[in-house]
N, C-alpha and C. Protein backbone atom coordinates (compact mmCIF):
# COMPACT_ATOMS: atom_id res chain seq x y z
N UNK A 1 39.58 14.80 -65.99
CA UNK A 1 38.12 14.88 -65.86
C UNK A 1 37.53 13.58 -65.33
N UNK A 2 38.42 11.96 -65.66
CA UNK A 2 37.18 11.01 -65.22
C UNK A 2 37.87 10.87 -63.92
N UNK A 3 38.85 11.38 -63.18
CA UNK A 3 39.54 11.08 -62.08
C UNK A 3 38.30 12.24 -61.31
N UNK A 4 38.21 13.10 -61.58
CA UNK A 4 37.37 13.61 -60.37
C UNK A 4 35.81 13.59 -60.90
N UNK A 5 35.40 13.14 -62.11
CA UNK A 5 34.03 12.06 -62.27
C UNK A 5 33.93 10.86 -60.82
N UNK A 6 34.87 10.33 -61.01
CA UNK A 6 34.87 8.98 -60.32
C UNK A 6 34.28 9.48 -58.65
N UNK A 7 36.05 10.85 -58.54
CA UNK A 7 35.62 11.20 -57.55
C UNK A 7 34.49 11.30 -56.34
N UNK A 8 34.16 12.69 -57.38
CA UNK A 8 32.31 13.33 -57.30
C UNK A 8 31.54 11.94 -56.93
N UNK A 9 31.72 10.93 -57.66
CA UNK A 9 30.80 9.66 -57.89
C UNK A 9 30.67 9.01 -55.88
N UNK A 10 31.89 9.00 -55.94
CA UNK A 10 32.31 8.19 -54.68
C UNK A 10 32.02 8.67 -53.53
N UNK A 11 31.84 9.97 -53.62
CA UNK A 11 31.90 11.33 -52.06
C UNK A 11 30.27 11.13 -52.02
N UNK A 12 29.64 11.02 -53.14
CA UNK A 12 27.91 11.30 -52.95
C UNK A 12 27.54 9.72 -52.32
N UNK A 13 28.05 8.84 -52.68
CA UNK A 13 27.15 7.51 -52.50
C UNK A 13 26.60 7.64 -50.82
N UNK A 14 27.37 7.78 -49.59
CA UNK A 14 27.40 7.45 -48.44
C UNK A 14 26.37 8.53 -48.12
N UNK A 15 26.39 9.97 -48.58
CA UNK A 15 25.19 10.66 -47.88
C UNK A 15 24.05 10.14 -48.82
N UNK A 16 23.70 9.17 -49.15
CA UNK A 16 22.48 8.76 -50.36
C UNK A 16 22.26 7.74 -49.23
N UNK A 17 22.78 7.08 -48.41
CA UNK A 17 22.64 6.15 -48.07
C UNK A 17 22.24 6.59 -46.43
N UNK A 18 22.67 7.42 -46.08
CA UNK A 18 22.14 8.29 -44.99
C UNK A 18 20.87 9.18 -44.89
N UNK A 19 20.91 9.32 -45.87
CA UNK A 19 19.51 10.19 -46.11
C UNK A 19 18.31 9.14 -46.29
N UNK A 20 18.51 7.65 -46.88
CA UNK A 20 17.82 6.99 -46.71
C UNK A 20 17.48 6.49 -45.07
N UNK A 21 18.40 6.43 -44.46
CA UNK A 21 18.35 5.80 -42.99
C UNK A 21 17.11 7.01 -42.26
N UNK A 22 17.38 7.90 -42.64
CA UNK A 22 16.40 9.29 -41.82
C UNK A 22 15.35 9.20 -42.66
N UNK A 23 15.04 8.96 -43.40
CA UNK A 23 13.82 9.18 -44.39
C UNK A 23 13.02 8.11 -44.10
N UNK A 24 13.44 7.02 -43.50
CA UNK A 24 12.49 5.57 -43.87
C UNK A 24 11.42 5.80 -42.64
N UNK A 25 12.25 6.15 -41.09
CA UNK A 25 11.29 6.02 -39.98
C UNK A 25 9.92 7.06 -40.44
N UNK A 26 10.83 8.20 -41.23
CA UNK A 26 9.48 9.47 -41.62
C UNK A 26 8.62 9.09 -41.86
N UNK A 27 9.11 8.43 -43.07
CA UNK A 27 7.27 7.48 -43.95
C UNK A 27 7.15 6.60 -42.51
N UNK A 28 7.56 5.71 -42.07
CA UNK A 28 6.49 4.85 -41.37
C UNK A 28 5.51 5.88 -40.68
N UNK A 29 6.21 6.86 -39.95
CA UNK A 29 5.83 7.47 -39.05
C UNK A 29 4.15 7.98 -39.79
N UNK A 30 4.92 8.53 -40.69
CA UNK A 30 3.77 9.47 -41.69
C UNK A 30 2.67 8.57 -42.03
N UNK A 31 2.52 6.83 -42.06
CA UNK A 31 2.14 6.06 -42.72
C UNK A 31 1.29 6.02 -41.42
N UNK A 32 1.58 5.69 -40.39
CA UNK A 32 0.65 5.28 -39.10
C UNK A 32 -0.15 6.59 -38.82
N UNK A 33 0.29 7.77 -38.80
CA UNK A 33 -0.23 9.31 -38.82
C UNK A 33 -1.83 9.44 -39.25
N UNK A 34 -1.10 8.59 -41.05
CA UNK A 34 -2.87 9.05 -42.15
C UNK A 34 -3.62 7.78 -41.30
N UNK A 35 -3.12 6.24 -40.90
CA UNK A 35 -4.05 5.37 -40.88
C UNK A 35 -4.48 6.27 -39.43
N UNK A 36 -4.22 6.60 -38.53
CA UNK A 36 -4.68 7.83 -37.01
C UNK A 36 -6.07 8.27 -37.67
N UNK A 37 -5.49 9.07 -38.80
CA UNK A 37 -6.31 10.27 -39.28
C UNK A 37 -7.54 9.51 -40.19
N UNK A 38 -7.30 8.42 -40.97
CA UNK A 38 -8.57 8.23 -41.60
C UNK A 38 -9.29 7.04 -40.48
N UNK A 39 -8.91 6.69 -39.44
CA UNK A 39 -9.90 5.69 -38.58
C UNK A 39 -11.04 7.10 -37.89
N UNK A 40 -10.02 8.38 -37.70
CA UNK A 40 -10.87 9.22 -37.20
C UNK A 40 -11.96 9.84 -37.88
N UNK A 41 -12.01 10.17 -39.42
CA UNK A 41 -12.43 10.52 -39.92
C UNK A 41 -13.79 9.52 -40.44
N UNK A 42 -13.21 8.13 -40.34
CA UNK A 42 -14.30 7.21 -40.16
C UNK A 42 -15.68 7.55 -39.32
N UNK A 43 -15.04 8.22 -38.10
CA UNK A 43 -16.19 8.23 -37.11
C UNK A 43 -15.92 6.74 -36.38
N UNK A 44 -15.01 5.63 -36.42
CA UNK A 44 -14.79 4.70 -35.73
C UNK A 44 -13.26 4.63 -35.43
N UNK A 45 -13.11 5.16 -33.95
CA UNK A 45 -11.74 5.16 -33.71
C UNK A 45 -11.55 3.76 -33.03
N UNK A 46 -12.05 2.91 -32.94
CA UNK A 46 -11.84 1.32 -32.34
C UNK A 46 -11.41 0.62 -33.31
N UNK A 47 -11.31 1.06 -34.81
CA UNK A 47 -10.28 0.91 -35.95
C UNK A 47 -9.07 1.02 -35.97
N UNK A 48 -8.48 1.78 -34.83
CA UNK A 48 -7.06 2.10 -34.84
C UNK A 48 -6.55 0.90 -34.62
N UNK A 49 -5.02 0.97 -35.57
CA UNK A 49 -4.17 -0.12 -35.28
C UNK A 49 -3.60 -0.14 -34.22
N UNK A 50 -3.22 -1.56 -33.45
CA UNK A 50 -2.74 -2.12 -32.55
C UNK A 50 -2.00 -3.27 -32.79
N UNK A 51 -0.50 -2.90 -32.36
CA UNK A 51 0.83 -4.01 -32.57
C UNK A 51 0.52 -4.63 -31.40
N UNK A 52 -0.13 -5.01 -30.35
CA UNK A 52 -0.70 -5.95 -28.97
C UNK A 52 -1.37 -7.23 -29.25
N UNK A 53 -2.31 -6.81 -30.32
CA UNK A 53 -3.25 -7.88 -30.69
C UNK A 53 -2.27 -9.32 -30.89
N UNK A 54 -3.09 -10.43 -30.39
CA UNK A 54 -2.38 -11.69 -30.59
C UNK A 54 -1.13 -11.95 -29.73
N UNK A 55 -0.58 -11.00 -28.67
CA UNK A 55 0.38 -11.10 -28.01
C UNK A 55 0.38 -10.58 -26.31
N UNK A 56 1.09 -11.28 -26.13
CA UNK A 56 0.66 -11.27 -24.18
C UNK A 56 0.87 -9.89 -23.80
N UNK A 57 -0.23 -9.62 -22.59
CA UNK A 57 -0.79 -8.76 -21.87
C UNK A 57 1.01 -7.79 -21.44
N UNK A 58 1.27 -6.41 -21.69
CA UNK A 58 2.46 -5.89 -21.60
C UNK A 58 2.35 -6.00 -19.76
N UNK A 59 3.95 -6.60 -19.32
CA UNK A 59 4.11 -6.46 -17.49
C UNK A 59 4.49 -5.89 -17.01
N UNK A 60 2.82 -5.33 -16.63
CA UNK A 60 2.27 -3.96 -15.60
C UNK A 60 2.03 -4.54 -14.16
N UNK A 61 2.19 -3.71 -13.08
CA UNK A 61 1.69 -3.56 -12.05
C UNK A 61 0.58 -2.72 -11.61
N UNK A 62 -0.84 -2.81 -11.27
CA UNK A 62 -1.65 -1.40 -10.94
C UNK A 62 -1.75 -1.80 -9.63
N UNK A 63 -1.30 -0.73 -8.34
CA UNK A 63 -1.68 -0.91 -7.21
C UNK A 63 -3.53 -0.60 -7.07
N UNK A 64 -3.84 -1.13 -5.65
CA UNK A 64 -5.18 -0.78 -5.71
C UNK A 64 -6.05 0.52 -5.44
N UNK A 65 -6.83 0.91 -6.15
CA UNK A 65 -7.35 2.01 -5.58
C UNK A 65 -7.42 2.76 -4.52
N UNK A 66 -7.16 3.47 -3.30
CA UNK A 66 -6.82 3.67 -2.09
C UNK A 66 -8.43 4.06 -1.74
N UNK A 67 -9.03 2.98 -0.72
CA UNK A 67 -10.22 3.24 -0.05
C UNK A 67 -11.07 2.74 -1.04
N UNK A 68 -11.26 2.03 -1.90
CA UNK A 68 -12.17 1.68 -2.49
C UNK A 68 -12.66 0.26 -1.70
N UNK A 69 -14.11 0.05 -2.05
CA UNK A 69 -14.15 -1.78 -0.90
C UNK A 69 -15.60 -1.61 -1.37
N UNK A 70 -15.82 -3.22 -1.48
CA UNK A 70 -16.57 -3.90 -2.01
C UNK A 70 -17.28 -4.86 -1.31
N UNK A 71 -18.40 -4.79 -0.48
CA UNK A 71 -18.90 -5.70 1.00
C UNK A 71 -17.94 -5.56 1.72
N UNK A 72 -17.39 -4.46 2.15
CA UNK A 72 -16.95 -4.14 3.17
C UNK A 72 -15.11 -5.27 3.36
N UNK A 73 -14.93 -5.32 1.84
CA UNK A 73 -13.88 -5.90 1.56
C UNK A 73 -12.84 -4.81 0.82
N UNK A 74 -11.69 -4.80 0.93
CA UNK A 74 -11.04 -3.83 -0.17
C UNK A 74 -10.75 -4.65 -1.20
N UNK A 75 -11.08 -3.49 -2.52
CA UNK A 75 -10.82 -3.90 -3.84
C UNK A 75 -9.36 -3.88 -4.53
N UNK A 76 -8.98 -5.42 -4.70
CA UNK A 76 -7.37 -5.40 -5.15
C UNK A 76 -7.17 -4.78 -6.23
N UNK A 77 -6.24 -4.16 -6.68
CA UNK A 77 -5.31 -3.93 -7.60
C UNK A 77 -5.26 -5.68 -8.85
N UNK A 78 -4.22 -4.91 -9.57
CA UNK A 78 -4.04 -6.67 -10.42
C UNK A 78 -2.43 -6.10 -11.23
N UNK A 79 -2.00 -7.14 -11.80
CA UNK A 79 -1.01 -7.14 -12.50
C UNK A 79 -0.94 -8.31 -13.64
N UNK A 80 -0.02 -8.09 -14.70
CA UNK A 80 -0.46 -8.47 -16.17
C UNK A 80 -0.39 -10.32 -15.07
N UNK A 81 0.33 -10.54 -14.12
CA UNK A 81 0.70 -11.85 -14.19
C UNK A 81 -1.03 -12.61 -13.60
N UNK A 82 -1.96 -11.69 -13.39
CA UNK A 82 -3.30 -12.07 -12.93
C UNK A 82 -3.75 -12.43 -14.14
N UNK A 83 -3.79 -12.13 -15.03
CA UNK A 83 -4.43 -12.08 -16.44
C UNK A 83 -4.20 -13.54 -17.24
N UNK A 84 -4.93 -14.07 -17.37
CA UNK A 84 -5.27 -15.45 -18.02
C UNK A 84 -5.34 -16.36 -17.24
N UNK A 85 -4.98 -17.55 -17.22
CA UNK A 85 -5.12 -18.26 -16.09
C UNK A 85 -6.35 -19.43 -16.90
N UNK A 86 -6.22 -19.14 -18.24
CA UNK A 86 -7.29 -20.10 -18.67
C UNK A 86 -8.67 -19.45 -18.75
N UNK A 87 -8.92 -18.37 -18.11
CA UNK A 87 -10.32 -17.66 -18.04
C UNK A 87 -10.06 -16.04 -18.58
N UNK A 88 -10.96 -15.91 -19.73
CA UNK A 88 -10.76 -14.73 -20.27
C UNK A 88 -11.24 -13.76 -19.28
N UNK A 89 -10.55 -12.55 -19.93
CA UNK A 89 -10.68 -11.27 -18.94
C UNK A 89 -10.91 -9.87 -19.69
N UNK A 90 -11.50 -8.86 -19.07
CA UNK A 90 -11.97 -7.38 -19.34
C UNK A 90 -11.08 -6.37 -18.69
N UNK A 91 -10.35 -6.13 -19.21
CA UNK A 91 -9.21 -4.80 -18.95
C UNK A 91 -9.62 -3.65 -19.57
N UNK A 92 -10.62 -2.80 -18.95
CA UNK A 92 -11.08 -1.08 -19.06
C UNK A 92 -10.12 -0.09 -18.57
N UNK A 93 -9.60 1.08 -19.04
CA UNK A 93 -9.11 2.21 -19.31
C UNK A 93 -10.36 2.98 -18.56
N UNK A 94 -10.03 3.67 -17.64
CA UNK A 94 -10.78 4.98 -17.48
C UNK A 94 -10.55 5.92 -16.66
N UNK A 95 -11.76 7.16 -16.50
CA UNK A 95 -11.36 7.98 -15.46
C UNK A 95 -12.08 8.59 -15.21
N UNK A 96 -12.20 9.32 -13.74
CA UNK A 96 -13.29 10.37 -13.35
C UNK A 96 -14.03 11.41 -14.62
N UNK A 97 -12.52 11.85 -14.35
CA UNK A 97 -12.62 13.35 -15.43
C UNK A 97 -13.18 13.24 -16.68
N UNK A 98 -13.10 11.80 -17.20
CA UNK A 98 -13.63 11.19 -18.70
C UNK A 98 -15.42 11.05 -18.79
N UNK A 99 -15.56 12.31 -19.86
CA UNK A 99 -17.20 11.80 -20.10
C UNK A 99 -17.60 11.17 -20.64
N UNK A 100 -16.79 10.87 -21.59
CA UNK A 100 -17.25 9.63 -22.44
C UNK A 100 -17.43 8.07 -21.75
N UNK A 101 -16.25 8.36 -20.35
CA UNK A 101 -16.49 6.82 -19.40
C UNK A 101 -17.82 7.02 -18.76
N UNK A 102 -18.78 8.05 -18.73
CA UNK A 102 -19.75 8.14 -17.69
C UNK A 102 -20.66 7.56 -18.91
N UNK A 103 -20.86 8.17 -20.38
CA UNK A 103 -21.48 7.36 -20.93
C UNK A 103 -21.47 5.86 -21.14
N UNK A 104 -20.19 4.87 -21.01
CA UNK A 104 -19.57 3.92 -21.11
C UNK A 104 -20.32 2.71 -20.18
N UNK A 105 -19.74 3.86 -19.00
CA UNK A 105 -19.97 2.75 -17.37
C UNK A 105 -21.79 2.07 -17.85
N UNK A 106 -22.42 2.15 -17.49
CA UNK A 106 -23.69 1.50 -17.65
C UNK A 106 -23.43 -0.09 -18.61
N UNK A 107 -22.58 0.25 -19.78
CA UNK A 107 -22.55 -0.37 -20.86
C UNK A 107 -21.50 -1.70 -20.20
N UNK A 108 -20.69 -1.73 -19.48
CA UNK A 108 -19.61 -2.40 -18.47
C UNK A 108 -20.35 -3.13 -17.83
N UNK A 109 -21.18 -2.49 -17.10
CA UNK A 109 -22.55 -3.11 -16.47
C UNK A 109 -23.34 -3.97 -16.77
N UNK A 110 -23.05 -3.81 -17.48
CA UNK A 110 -24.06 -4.82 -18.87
C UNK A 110 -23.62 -5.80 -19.84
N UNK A 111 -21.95 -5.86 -20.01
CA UNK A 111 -21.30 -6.43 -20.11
C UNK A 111 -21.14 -7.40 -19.28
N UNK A 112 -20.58 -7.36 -18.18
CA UNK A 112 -20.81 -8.21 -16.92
C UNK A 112 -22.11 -9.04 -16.41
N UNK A 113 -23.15 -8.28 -16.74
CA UNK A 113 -24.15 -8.87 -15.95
C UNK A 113 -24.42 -10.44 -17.34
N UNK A 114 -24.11 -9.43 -18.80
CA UNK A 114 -24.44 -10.52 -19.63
C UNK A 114 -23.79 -11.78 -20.31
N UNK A 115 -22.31 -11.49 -19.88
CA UNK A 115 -21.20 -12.33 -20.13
C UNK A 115 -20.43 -13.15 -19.01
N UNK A 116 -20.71 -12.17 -17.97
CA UNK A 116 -20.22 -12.97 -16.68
C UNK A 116 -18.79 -13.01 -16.35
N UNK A 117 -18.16 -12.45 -17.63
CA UNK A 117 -16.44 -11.82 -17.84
C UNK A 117 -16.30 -11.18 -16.77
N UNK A 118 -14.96 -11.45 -15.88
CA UNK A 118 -14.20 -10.35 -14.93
C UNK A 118 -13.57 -9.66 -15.62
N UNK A 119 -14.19 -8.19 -15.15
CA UNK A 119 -13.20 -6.98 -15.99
C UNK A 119 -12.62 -6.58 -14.68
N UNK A 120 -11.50 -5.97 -15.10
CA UNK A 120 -10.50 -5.16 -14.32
C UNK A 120 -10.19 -3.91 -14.28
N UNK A 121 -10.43 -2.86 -13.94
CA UNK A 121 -10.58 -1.72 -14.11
C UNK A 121 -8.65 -1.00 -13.90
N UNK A 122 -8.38 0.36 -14.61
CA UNK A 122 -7.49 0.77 -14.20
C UNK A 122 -7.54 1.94 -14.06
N UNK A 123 -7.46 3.13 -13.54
CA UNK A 123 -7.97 4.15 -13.42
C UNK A 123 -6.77 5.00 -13.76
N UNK A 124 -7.00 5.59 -14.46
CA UNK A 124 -6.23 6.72 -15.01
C UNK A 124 -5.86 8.23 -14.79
N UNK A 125 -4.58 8.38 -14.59
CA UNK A 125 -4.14 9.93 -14.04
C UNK A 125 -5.67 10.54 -13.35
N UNK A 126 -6.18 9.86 -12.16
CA UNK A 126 -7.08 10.53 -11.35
C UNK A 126 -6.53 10.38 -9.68
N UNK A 127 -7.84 11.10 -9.07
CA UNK A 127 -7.46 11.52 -7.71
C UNK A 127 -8.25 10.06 -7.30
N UNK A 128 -7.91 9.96 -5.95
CA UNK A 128 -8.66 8.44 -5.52
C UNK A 128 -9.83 8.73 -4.72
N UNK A 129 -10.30 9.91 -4.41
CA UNK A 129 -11.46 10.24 -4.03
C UNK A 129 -12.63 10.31 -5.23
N UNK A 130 -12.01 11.17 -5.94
CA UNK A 130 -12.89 11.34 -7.62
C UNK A 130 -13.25 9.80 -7.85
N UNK A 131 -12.09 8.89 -8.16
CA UNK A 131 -12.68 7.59 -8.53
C UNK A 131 -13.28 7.08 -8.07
N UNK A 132 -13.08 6.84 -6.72
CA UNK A 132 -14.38 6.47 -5.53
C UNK A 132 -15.50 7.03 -6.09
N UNK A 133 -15.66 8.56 -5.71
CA UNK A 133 -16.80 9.13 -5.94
C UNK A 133 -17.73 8.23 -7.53
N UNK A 134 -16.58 8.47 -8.62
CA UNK A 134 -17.48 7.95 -9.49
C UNK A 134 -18.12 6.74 -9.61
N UNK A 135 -17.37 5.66 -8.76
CA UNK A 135 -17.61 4.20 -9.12
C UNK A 135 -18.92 4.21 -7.80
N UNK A 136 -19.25 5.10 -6.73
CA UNK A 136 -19.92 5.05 -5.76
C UNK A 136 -21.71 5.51 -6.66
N UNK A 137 -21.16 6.57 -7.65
CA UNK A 137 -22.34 6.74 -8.09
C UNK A 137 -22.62 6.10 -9.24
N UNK A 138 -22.04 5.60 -10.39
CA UNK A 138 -22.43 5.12 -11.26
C UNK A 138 -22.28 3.46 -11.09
N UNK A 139 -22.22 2.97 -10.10
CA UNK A 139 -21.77 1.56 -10.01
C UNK A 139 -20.67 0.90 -9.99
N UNK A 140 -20.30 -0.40 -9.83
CA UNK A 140 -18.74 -1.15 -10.08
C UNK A 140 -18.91 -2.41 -10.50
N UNK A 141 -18.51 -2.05 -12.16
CA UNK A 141 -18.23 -3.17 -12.62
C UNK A 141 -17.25 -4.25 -12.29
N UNK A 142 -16.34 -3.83 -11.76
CA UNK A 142 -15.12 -4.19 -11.73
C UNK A 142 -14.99 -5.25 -10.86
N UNK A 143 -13.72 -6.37 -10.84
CA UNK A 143 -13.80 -7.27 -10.28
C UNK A 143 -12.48 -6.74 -9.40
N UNK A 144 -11.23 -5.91 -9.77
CA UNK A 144 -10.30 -5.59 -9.61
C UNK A 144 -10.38 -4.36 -10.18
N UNK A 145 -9.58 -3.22 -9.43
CA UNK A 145 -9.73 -1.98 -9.69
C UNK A 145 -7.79 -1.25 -9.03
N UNK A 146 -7.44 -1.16 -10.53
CA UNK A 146 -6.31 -0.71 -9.77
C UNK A 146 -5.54 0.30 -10.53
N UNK A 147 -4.49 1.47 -9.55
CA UNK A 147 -4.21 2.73 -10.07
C UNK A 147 -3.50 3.01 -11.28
N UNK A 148 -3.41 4.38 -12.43
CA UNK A 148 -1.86 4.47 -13.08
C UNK A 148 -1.72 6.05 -12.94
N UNK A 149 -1.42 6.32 -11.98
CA UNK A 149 -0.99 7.99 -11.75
C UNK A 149 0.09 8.46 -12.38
N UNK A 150 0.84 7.74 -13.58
CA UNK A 150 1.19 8.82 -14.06
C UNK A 150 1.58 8.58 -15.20
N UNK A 151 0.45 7.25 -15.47
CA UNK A 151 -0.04 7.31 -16.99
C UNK A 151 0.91 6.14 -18.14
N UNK A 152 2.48 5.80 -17.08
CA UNK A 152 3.31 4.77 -17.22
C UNK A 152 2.15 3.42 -17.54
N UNK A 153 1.63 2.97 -17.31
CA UNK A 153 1.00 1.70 -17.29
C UNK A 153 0.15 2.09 -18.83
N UNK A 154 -0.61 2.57 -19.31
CA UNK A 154 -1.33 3.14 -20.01
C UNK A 154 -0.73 3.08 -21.85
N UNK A 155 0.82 3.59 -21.33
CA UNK A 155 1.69 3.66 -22.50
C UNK A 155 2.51 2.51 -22.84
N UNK A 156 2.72 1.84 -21.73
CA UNK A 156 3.04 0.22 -21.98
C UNK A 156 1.82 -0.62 -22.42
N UNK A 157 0.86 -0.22 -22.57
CA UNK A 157 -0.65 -1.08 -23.49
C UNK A 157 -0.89 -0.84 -24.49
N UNK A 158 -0.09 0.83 -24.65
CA UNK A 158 -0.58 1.65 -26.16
C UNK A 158 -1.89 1.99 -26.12
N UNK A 159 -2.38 2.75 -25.21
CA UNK A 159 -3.34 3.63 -24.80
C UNK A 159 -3.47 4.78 -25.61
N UNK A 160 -4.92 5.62 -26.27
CA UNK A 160 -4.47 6.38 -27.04
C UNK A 160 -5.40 6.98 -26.40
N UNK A 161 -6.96 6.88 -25.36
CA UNK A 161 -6.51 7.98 -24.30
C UNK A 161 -8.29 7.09 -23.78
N UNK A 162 -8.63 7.83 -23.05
CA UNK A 162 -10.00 7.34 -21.96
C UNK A 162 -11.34 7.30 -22.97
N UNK A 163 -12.08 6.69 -22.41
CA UNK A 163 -11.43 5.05 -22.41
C UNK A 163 -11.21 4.30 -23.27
N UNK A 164 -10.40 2.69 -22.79
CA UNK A 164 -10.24 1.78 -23.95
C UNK A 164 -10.12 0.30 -23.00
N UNK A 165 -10.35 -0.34 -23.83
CA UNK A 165 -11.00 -1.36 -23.10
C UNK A 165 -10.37 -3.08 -24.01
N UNK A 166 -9.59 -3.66 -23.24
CA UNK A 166 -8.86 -4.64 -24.13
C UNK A 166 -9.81 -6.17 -23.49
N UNK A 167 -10.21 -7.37 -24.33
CA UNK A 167 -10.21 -8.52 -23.83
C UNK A 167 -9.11 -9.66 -24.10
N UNK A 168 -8.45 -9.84 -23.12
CA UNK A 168 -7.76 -10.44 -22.70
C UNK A 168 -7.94 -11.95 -22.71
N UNK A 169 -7.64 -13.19 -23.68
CA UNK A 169 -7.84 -14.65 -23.94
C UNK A 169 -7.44 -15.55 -22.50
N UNK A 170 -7.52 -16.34 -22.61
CA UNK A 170 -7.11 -17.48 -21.26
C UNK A 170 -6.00 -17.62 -21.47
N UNK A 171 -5.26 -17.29 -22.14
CA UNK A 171 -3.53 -17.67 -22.02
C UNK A 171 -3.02 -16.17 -21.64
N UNK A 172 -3.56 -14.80 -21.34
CA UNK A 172 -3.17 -13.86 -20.96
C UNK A 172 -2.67 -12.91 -22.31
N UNK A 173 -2.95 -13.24 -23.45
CA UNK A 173 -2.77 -12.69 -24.32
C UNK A 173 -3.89 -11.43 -24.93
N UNK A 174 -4.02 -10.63 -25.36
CA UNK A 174 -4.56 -9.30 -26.06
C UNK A 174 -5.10 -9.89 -27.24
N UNK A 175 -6.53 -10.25 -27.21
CA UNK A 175 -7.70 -11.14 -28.62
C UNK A 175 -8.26 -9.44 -29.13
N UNK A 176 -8.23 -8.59 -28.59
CA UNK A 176 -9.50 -7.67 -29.23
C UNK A 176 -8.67 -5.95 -28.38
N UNK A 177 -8.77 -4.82 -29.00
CA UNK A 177 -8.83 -3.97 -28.42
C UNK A 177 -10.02 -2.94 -28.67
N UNK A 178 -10.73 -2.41 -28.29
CA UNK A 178 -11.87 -1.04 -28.28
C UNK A 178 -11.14 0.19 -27.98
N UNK A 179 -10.83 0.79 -28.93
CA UNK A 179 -10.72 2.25 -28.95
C UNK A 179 -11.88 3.42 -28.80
N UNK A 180 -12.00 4.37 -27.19
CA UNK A 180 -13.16 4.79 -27.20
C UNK A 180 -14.05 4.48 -26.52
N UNK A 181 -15.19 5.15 -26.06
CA UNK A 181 -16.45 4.34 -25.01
C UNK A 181 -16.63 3.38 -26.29
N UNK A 182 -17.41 2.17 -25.50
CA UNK A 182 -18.05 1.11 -25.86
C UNK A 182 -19.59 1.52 -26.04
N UNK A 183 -19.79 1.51 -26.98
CA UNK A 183 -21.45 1.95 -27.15
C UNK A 183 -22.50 0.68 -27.30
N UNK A 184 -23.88 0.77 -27.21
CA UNK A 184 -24.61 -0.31 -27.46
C UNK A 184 -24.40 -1.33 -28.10
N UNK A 185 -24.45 -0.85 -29.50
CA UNK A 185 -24.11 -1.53 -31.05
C UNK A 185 -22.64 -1.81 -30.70
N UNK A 186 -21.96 -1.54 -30.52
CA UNK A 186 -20.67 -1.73 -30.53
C UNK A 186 -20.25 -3.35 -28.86
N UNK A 187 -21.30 -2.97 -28.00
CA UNK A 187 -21.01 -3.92 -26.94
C UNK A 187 -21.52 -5.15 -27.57
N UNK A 188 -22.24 -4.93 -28.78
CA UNK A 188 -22.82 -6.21 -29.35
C UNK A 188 -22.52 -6.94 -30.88
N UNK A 189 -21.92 -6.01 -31.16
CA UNK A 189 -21.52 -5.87 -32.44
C UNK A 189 -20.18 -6.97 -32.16
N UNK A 190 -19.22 -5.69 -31.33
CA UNK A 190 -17.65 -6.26 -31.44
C UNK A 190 -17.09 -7.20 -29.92
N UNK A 191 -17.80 -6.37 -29.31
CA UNK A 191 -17.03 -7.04 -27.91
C UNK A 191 -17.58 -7.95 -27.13
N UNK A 192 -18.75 -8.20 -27.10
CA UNK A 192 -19.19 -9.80 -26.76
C UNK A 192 -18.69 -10.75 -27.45
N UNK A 193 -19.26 -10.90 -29.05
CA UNK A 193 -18.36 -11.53 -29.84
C UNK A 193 -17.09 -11.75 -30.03
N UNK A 194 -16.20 -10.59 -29.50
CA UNK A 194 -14.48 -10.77 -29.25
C UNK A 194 -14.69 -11.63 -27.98
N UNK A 195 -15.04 -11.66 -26.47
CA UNK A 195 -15.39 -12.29 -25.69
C UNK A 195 -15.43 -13.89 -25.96
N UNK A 196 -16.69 -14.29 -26.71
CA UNK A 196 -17.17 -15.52 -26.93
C UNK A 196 -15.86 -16.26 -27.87
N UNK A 197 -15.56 -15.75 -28.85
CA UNK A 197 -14.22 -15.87 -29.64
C UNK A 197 -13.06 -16.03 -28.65
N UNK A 198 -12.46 -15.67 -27.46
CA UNK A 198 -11.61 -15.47 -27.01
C UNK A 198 -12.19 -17.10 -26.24
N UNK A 199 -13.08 -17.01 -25.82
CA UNK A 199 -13.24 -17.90 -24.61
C UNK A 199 -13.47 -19.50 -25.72
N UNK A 200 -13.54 -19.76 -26.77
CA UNK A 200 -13.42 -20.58 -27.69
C UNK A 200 -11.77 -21.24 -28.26
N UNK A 201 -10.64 -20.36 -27.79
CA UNK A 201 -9.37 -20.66 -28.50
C UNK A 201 -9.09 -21.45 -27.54
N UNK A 202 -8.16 -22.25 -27.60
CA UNK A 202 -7.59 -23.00 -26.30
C UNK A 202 -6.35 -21.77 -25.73
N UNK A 203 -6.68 -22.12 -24.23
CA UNK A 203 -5.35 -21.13 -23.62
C UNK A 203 -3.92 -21.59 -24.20
């Protein structure tokens, strides 16, 4: 009897120890899931967590918009290696098809005119006429405007969908992310102040 006690004992340990290995990613998984679910339930999804913050800009390439131009100049594209340089920066998420960016854009506008920050636009799984079209009618914030057709660039930032809008410190690093249009209260609340904060650290 204690020879196959021992046994029994010895055969179970290794699947105890396997079942832990599959079980652990679950909970994290499950753990990031509820914090998803209660930032939403907040009514403030610019609460969502972000593993970026405090760490350099992920290296992307966005080519430039095709036909877009600015005084009769074309508007470049950018890549993460444009980003810092000692002068903080505005990296917006958006897209035609996005209504919440049509409420947004004005607010970009206004950002710029009041901070004087170069934002960079990236345009998201759209057509390059649509984006034209939109930036022709609602204005251009943008200092740089450049493509991600197929959404690769977007998922290397941890994009969780249109729009979102990161400020970027003088050393090229990720100070602040906005989950979501940027609303009034919110352009004044969080993201000027992330701005002024960013442009205060040494690069």
């Amino acid at each position: 009897m204690t020879t196959s006690s021992a046994g029994s004992g010895s055969a179970s340990g290794p699947p105890r120890r396997r079942f832990g290995w599959v079980v652990a990613p679950l909970v994290v998984f499950g753990l990031l899931a509820i914090a998803f679910a209660f930032s939403l339930s907040q009514g403030d999804p610019s609460k969502l967590p972000s593993a970026l913050i405090g760490k350099p800009a992920p290296q992307t390439a966005f080519d430039p918009l095709e036909g877009l131009r600015t005084a009769d100049q074309p508007v470049a594209g950018f890549a993460s290696s444009d980003l810092g340089g000692g002068t903080v920066k505005v990296v917006n998420f958006w897209a035609s098809w996005c209504v919440p960016c049509i409420d947004e854009h004005p607010l970009l506008i206004a950002l710029k005119e009041r901070t004087g920050v170069p934002i960079y636009g990236v345009n998201y799984k759209d057509q390059p006429t649509a984006a034209r079209r939109f930036i022709g009618r609602y204005g251009n914030p943008y200092e740089k405007v450049g493509v991600d057709p197929t959404g690769r660039g977007a998922i290397e930032w941890g994009v969780y969908g249109m729009p979102e809008t990161f400020v970027i410190d003088g050393a090229g690093r990720i100070a602040y992310k906005h989950v979501g249009p940027i609303s009034e209260q919110s352009l004044l609340r969080d993201v000027i102040p992330a701005i002024e904060k960013a442009r205060q650290r040494a690069p």
